[in-house]
C-alpha atoms as a PDB file:
ATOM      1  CA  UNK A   1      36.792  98.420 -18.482  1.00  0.00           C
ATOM      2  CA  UNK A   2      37.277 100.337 -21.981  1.00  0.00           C
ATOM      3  CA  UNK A   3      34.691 102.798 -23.080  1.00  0.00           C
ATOM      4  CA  UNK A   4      32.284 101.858 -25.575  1.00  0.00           C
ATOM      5  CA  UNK A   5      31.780 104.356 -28.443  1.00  0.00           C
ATOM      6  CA  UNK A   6      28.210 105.069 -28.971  1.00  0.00           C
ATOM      7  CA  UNK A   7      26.246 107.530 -31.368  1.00  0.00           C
ATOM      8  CA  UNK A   8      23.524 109.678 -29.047  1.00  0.00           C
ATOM      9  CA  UNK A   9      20.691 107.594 -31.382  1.00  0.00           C
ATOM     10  CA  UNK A  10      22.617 103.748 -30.584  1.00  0.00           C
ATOM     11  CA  UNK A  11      22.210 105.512 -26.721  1.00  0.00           C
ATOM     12  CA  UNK A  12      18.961 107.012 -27.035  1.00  0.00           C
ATOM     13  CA  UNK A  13      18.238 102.921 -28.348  1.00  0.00           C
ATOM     14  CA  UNK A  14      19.910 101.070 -25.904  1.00  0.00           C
ATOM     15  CA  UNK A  15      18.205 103.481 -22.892  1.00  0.00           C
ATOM     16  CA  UNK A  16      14.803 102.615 -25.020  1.00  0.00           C
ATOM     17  CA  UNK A  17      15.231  98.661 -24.683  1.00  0.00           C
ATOM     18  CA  UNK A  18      16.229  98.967 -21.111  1.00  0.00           C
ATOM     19  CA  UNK A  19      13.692 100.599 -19.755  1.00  0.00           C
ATOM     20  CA  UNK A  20      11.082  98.406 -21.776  1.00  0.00           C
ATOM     21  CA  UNK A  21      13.115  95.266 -20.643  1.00  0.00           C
ATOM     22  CA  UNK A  22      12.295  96.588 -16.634  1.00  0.00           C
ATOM     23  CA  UNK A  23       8.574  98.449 -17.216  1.00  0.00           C
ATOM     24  CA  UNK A  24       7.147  95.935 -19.377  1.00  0.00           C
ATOM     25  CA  UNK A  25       9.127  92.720 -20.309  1.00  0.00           C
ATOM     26  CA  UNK A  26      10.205  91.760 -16.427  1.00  0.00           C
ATOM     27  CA  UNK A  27       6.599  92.438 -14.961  1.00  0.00           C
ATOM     28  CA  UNK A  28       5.426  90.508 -17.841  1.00  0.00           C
ATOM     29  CA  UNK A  29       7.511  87.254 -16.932  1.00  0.00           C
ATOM     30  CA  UNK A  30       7.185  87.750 -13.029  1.00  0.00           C
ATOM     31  CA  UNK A  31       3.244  87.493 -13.868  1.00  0.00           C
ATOM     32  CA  UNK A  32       3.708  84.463 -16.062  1.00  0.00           C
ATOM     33  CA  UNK A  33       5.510  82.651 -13.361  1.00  0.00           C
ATOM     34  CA  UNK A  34       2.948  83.549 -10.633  1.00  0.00           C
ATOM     35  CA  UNK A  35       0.091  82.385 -12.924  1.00  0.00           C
ATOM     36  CA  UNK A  36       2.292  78.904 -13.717  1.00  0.00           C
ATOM     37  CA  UNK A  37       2.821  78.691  -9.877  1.00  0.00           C
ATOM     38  CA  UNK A  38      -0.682  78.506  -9.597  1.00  0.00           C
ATOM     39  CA  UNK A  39      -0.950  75.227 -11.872  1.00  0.00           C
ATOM     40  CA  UNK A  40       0.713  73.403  -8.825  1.00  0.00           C
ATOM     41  CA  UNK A  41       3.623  70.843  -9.130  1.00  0.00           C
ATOM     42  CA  UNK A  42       6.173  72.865 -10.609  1.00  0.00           C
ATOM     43  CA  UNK A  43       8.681  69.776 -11.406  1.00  0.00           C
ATOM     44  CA  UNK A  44       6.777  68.730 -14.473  1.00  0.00           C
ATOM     45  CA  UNK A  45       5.552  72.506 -15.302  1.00  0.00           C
ATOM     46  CA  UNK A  46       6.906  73.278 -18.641  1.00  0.00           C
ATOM     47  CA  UNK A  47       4.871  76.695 -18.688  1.00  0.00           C
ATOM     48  CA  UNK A  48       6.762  77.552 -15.593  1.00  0.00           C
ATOM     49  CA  UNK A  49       9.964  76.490 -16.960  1.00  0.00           C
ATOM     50  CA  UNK A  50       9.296  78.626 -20.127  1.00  0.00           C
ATOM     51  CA  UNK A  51       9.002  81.333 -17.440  1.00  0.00           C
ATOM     52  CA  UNK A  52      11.899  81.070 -15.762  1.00  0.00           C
ATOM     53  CA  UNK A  53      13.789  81.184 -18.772  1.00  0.00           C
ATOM     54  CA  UNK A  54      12.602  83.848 -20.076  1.00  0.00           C
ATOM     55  CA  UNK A  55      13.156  85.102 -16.733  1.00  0.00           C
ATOM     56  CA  UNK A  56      17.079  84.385 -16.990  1.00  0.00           C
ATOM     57  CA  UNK A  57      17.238  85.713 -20.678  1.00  0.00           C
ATOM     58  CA  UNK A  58      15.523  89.375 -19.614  1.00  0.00           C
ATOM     59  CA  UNK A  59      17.485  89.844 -16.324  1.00  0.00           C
ATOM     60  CA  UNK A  60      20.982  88.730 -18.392  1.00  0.00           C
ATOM     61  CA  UNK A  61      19.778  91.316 -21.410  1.00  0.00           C
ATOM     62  CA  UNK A  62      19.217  93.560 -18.433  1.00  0.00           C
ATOM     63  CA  UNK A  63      22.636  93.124 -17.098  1.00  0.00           C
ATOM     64  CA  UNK A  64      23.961  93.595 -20.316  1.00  0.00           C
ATOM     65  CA  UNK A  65      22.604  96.630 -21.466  1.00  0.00           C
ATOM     66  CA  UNK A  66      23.277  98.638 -17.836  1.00  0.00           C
ATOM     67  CA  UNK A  67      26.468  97.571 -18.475  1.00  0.00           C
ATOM     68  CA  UNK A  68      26.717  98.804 -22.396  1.00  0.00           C
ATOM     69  CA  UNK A  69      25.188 102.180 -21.072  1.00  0.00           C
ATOM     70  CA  UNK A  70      27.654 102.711 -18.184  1.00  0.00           C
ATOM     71  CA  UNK A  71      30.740 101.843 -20.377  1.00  0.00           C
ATOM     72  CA  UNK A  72      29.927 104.261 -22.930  1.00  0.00           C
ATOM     73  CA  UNK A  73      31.749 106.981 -24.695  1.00  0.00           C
ATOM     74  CA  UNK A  74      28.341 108.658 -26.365  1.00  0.00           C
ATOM     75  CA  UNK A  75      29.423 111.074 -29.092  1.00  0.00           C
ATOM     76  CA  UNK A  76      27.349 113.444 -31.190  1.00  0.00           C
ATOM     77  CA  UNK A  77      28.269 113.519 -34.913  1.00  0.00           C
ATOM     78  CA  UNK A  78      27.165 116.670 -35.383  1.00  0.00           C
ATOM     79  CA  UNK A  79      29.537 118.166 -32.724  1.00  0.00           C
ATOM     80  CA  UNK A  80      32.609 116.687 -34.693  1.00  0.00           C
ATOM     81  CA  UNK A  81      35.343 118.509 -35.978  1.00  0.00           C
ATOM     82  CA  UNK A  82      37.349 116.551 -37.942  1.00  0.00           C
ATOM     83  CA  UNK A  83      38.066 118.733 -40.940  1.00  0.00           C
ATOM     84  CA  UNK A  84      36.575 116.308 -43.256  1.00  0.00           C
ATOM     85  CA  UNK A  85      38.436 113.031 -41.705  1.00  0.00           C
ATOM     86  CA  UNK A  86      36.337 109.745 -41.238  1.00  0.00           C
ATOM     87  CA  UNK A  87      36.052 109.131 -38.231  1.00  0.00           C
ATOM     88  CA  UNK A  88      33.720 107.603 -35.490  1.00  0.00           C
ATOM     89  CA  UNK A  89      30.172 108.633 -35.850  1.00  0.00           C
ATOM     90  CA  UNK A  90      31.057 110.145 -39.767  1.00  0.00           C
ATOM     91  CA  UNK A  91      28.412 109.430 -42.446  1.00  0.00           C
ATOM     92  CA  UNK A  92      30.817 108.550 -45.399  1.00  0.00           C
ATOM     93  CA  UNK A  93      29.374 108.657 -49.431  1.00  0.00           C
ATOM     94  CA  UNK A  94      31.934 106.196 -51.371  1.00  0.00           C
ATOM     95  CA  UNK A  95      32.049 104.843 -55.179  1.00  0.00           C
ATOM     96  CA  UNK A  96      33.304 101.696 -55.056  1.00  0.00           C
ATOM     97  CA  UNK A  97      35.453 101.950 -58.176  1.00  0.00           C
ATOM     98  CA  UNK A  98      34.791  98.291 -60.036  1.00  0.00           C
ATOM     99  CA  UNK A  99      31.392  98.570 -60.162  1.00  0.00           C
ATOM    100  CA  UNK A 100      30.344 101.857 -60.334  1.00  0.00           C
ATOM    101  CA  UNK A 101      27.867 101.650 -57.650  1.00  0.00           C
ATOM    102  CA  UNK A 102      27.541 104.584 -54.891  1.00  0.00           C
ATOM    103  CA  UNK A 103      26.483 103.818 -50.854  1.00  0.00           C
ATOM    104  CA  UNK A 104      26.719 105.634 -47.923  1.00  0.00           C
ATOM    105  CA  UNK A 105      27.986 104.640 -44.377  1.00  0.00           C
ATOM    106  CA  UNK A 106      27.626 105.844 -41.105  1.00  0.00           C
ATOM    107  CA  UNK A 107      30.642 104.400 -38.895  1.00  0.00           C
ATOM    108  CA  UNK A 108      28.662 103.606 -35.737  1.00  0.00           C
ATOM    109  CA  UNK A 109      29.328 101.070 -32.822  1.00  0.00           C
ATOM    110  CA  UNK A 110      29.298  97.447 -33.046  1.00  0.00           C
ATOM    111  CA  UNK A 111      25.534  97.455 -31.224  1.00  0.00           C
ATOM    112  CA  UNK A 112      24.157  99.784 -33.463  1.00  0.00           C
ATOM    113  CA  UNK A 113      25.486  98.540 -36.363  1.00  0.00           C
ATOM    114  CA  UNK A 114      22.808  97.584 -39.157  1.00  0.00           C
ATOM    115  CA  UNK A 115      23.926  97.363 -43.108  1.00  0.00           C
ATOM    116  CA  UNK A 116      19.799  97.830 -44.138  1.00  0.00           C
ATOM    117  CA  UNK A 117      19.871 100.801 -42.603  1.00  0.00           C
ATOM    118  CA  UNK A 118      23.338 102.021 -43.531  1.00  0.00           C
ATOM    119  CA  UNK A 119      25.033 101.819 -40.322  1.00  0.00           C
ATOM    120  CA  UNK A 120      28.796  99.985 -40.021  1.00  0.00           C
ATOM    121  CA  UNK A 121      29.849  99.383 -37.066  1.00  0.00           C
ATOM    122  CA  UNK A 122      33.727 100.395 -36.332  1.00  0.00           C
ATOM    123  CA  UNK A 123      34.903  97.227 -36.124  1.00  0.00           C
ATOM    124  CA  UNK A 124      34.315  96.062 -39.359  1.00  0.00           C
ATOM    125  CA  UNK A 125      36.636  95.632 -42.275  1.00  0.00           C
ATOM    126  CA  UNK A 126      34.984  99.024 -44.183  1.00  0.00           C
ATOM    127  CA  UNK A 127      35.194 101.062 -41.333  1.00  0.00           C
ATOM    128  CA  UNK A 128      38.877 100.552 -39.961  1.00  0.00           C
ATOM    129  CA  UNK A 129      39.390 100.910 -44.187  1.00  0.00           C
ATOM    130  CA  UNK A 130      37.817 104.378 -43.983  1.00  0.00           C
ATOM    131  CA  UNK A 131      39.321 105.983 -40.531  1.00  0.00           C
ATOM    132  CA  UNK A 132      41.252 108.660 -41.182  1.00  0.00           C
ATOM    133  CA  UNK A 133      40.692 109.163 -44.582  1.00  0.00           C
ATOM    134  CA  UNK A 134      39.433 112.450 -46.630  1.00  0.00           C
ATOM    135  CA  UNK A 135      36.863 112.991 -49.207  1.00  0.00           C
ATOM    136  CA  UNK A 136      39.112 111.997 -52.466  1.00  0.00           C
ATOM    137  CA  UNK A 137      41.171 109.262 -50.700  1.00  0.00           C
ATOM    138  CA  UNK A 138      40.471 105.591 -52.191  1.00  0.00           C
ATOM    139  CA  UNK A 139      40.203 103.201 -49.043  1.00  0.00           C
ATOM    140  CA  UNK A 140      41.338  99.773 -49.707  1.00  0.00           C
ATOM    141  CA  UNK A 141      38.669  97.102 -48.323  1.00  0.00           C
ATOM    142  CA  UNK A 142      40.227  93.411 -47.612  1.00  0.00           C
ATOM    143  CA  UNK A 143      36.098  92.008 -48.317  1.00  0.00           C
ATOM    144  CA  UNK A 144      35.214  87.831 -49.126  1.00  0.00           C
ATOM    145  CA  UNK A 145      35.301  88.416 -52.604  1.00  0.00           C
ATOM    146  CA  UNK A 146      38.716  89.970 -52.332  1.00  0.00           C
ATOM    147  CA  UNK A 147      39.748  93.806 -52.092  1.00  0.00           C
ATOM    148  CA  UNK A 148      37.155  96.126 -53.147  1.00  0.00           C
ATOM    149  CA  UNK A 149      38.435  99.919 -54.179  1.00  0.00           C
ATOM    150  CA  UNK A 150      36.219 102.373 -52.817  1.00  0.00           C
ATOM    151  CA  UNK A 151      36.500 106.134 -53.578  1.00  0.00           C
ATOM    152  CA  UNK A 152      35.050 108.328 -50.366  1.00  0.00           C
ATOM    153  CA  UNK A 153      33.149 111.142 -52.654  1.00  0.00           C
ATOM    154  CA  UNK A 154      32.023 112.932 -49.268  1.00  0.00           C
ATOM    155  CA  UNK A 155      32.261 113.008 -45.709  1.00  0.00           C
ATOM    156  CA  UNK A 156      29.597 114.735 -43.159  1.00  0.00           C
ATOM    157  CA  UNK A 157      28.579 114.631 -39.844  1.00  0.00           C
ATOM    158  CA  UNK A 158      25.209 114.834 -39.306  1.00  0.00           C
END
């Protein structure tokens, strides 16, 4: 299976969520279908239904996550050195050029990836725009509204 590129914080998240999924979300549902087990007939038992569900849903996001965490490639921005390249894990300042307006990426995975908090994951459109590009270099982005111009004013890894 190909490795899955991971910041240490996306890690340090996914490690979080699994061990609340096992320590607090499993017993959680295994209690909920003991106390609908009580109720007696379980064929018309929606609460225990509800349970079992839920039941499915943790052990899948379980699965999942092991699986995320055992298939990743966890690198540490701060141990880059890319001479000023994007690349995975790079926080990027840009201008887009049209507008005027100034943001700043971090190229991240695609499960940590979260625009609100600045995060692009290296899938996306921006991001494949940006790799391998240097501080000066305009990236061309193909966006919905058409291609956007966006000058990369800096590029650190932090």
């Amino acid at each position: 299976m190909n490795k899955v590129p991971l910041t240490v914080a996306g890690a340090e998240k996914l490690k979080q969520e699994l061990h609340r999924l096992k320590t607090v979300d499993r017993p959680n549902v295994i209690a909920a279908i003991a106390e609908a087990r009580s109720h007696g007939d379980l064929s018309e038992n929606a609460e225990y239904d509800a349970a079992k569900e839920r039941q499915g849903f943790i052990e899948g996001r379980i699965r999942e996550v092991e699986g995320k965490l055992s298939n990743a490639q966890i690198i540490d921005p701060q141990l880059l050195d890319a001479d000023g390249r994007c690349v995975f894990g790079a926080t990027v300042d840009l201008e887009d050029l049209d507008s005027g307006n100034q943001v700043t990426y971090q190229i991240v995975g695609d499960d940590e990836a979260d625009i609100k908090e600045g995060k692009v994951a290296i899938s996306s459109p921006i991001a494949r725009a940006l790799i391998g590009k240097f501080a000066g270099d305009v990236a061309e982005v193909q966006a919905p509204g058409g291609v956007r111009e966006l000058e990369i004013i800096d590029v650190r890894y932090v």
